[in-house]
Protein backbone atom coordinates (compact mmCIF):
# COMPACT_ATOMS: atom_id res chain seq x y z
CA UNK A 1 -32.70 -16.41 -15.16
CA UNK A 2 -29.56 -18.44 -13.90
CA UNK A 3 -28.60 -18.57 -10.07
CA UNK A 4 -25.39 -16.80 -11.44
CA UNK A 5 -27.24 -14.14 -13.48
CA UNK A 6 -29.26 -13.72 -10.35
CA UNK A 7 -25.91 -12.93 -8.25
CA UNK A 8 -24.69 -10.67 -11.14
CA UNK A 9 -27.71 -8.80 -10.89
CA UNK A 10 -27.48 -8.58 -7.32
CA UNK A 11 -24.64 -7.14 -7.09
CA UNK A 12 -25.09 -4.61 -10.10
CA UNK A 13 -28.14 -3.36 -8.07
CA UNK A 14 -26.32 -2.74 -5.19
CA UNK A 15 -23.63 -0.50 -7.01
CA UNK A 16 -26.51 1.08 -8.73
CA UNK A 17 -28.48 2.25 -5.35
CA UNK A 18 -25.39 3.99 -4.08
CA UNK A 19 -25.27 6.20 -7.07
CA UNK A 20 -22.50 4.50 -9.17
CA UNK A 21 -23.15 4.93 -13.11
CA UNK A 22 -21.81 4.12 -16.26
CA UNK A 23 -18.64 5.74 -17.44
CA UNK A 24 -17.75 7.13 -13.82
CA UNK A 25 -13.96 6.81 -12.28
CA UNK A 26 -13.93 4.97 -9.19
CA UNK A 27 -10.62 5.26 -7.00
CA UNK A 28 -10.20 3.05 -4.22
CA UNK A 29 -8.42 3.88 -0.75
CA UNK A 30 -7.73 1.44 1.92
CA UNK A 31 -8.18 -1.69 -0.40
CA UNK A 32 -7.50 -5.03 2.05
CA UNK A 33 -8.03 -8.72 1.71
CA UNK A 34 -10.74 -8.02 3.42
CA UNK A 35 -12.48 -6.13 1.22
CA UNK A 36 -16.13 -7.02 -0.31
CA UNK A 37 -15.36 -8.37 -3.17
CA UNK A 38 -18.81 -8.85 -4.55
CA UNK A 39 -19.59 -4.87 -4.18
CA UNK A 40 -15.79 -4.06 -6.22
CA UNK A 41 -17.35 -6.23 -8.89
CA UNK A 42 -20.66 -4.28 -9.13
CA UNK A 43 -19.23 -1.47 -8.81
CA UNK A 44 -17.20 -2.54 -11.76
CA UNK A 45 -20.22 -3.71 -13.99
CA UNK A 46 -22.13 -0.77 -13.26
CA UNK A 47 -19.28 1.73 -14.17
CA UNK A 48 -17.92 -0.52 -16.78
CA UNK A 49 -14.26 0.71 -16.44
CA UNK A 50 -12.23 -1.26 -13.80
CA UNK A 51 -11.42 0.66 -10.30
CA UNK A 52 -8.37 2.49 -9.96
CA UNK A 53 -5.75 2.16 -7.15
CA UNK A 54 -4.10 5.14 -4.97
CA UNK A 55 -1.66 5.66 -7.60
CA UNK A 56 -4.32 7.16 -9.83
CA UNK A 57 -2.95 10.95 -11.08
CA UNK A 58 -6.35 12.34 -12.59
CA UNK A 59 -9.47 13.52 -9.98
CA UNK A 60 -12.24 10.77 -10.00
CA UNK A 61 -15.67 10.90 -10.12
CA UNK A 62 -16.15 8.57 -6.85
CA UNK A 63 -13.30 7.60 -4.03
CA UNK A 64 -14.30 4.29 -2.82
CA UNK A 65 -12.50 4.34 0.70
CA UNK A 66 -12.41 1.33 2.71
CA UNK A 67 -11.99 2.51 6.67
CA UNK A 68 -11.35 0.81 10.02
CA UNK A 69 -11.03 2.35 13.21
CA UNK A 70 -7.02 1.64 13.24
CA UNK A 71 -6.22 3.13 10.13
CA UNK A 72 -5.77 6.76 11.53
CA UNK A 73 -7.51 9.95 11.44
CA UNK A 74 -10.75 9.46 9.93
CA UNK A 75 -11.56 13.20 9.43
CA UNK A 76 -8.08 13.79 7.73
CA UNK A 77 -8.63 10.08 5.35
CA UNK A 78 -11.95 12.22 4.23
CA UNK A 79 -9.97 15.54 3.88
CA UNK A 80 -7.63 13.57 1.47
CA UNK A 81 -9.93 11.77 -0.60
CA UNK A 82 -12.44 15.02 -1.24
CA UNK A 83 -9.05 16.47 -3.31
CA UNK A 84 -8.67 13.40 -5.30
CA UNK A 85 -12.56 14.26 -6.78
CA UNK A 86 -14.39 16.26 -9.36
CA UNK A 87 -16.54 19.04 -8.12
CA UNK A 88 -19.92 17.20 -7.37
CA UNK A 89 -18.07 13.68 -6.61
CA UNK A 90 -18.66 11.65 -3.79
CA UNK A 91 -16.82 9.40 -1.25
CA UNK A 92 -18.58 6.07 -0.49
CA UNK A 93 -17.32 5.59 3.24
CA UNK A 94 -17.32 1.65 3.90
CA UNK A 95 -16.64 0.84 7.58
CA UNK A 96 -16.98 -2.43 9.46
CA UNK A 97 -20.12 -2.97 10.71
CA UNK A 98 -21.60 -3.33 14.31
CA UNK A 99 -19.31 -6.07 16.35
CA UNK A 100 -16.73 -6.06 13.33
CA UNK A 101 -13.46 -5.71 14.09
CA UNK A 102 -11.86 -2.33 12.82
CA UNK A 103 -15.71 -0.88 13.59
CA UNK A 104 -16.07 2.95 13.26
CA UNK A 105 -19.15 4.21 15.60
CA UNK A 106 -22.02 6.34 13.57
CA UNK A 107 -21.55 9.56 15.11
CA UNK A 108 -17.87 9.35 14.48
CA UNK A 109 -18.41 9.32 10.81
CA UNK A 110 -20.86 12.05 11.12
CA UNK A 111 -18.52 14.31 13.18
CA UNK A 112 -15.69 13.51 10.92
CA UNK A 113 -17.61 14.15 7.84
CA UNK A 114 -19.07 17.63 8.41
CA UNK A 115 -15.18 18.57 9.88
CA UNK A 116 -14.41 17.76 6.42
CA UNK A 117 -16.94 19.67 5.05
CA UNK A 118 -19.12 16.92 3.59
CA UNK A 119 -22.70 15.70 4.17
CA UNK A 120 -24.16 12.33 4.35
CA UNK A 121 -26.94 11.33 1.99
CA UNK A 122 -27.82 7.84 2.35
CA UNK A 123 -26.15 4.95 4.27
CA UNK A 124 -26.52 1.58 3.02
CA UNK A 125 -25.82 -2.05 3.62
CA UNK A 126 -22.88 -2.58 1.36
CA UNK A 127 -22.55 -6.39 2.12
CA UNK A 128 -22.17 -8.93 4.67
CA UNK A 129 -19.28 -6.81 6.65
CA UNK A 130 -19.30 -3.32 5.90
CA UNK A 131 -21.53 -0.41 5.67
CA UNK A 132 -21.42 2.77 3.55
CA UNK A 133 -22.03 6.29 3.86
CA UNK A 134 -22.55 8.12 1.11
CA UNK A 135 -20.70 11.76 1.49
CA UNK A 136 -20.86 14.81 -0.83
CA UNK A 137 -20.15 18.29 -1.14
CA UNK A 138 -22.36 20.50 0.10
CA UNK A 139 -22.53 21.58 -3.98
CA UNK A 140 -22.89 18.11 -4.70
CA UNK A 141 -25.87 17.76 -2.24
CA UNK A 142 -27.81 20.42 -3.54
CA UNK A 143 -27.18 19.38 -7.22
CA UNK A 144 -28.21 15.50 -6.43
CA UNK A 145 -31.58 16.88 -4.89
């Protein structure tokens, strides 16, 4: 295998261990130049449809939202993206990580996320700057178990 079939790979795997599949809508919130690229591309492969922007009008099976701690309210940026979702979606939360600018502490997402009325079920390394949370439904908990 090719150093660049390795990379593709890579990243494919990535998008694949935080639940992304083939055929699902992604719609992305918060997009920035700095952004990981390399996890918009697997995300891309794995789904095989290109992610949609904020101006989407149809629910989504995943909102991809890119957060930093300036951007506002976090709890009301969750709020927001659960109604742009089909029951038994999720919202992959990417924050800065640790000693990142924009940096969102742990147990802010975790307060914010059960005000919204979500629950966390996995948090993964989603590249060399951010971190994700994985957030569902309560519904969409119980159904993913």
């Amino acid at each position: 295998m090719s150093a660049t079939a390795d990379h593709a790979e890579e990243r494919t795997n990535t998008a694949a261990r935080l639940g992304f599949e083939p055929g699902q809508v992604v719609q992305e919130i918060g997009y920035d130049d700095d952004v990981e690229q390399e996890l918009r591309e697997g995300i891309e492969a794995a789904t095989g449809q290109e992610i949609v922007d904020e101006d989407y009008d149809d629910v989504a099976d995943v909102v991809l939202l890119w957060f930093r701690e300036d951007d506002g309210d976090l709890t009301d940026a969750l709020v927001d993206a659960i109604g742009l979702i089909e029951d038994g979606g999720m919202v992959l939360l990417l924050t800065p990580k640790t000693g990142r600018d924009g940096h969102v502490e742990p147990s802010d997402i975790n307060e914010a996320a059960r005000t919204a009325g979500l629950a966390q079920t996995k948090s993964v390394n989603a590249g060399k700057d951010w971190a994700g949370s994985r957030l569902v439904t309560p519904k969409g908990a119980k159904a993913k178990r």
